[in-house]
Protein backbone atom coordinates (compact mmCIF):
# COMPACT_ATOMS: atom_id res chain seq x y z
CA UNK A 1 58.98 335.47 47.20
CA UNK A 2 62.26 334.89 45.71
CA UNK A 3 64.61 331.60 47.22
CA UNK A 4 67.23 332.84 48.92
CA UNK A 5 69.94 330.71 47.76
CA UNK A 6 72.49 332.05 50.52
CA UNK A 7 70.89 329.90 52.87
CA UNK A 8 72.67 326.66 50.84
CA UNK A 9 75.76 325.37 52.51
CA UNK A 10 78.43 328.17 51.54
CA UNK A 11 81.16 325.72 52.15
CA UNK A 12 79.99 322.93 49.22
CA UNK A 13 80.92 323.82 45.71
CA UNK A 14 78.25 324.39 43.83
CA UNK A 15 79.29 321.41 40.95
CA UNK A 16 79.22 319.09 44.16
CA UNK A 17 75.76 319.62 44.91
CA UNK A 18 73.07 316.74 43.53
CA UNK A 19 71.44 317.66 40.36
CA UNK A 20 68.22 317.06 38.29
CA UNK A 21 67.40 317.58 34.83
CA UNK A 22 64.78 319.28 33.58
CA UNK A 23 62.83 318.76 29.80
CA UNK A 24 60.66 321.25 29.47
CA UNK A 25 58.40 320.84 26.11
CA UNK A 26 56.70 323.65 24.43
CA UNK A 27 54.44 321.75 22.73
CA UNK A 28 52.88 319.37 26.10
CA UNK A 29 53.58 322.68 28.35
CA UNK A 30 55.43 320.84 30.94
CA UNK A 31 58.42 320.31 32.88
CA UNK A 32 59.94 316.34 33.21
CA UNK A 33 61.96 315.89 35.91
CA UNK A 34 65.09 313.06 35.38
CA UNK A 35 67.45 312.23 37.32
CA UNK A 36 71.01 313.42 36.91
CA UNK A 37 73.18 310.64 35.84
CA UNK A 38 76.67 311.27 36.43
CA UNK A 39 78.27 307.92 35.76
CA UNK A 40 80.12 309.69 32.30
CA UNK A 41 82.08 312.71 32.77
CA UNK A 42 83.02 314.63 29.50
CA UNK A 43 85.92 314.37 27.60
CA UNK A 44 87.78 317.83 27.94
CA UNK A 45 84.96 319.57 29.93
CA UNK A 46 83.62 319.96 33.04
CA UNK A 47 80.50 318.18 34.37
CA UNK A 48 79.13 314.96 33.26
CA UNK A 49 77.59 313.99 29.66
CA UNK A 50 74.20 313.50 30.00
CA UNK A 51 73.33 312.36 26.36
CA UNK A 52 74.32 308.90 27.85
CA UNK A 53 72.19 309.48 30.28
CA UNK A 54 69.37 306.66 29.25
CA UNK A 55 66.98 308.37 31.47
CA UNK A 56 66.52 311.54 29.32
CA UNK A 57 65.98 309.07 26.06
CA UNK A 58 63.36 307.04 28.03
CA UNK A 59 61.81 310.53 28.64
CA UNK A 60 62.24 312.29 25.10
CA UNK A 61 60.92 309.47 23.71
CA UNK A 62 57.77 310.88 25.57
CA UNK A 63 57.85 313.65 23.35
CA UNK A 64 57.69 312.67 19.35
CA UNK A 65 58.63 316.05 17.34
CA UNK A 66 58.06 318.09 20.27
CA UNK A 67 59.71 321.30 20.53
CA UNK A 68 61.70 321.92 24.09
CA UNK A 69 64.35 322.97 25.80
CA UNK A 70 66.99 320.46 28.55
CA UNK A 71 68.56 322.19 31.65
CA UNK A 72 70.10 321.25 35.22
CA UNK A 73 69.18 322.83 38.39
CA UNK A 74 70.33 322.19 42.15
CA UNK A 75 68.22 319.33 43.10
CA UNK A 76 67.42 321.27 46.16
CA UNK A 77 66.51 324.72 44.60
CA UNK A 78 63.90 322.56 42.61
CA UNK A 79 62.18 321.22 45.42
CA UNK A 80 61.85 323.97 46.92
CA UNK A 81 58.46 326.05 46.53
CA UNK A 82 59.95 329.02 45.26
CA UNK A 83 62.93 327.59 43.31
CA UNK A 84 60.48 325.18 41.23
CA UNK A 85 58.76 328.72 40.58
CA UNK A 86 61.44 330.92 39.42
CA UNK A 87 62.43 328.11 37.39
CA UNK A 88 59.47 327.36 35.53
CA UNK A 89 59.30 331.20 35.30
CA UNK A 90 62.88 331.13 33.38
CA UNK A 91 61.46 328.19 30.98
CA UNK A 92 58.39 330.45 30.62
CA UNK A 93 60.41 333.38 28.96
CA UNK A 94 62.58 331.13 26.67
CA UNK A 95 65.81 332.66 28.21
CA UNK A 96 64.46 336.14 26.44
CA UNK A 97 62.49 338.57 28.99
CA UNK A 98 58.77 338.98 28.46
CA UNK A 99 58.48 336.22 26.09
CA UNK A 100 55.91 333.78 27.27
CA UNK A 101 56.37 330.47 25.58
CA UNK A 102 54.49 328.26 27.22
CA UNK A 103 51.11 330.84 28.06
CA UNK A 104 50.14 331.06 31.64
CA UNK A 105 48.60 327.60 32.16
CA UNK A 106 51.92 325.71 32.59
CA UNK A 107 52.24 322.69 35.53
CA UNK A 108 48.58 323.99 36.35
């Protein structure tokens, strides 16, 4: 089943919406959850800077010379059954269709 993400609130912007980062590591096969910090906006960008975020070095700190890959998602997509899916799915092809980095036992 694929989310149907038309069902979120049409009227909130999307950069409004709470957020959660995600660490997944290629070498535990798994996907950290920590929670957004958005205390320090970026200089000249959009969106908040998350390496200040001491949450994400408590957690990579978890990880010594691990190989992985950091990304945001819409707190509420990830909660969700099917969002949590589709976005493991995404981590599981490395961005590159067909490509299976983590094998099939991920989060199992």
């Amino acid at each position: 089943m694929v989310l149907d993400l038309s069902k979120l609130n049409p009227k909130e912007d999307p950069k409004d919406r709470p957020k959660v980062l995600l660490l997944a590591c290629y070498d535990c096969k798994s996907v950290d959850e920590i929670p957004y910090d958005d205390r320090y906006l970026r200089d000249n960008k959009p969106g908040h800077d998350q390496n200040r975020n001491p949450f994400l070095h408590a957690m990579v700190e978890r990880h010594p010379n691990h190989r992985g890959m950091l990304a945001d998602a819409d707190l509420v997509v990830w909660q969700h059954p099917d969002g949590k899916k589709q976005i493991v799915e995404q981590f599981q092809k490395g961005g590159s269709p067909g490509l299976d980095v983590f094998g099939t036992n991920l989060l199992s």
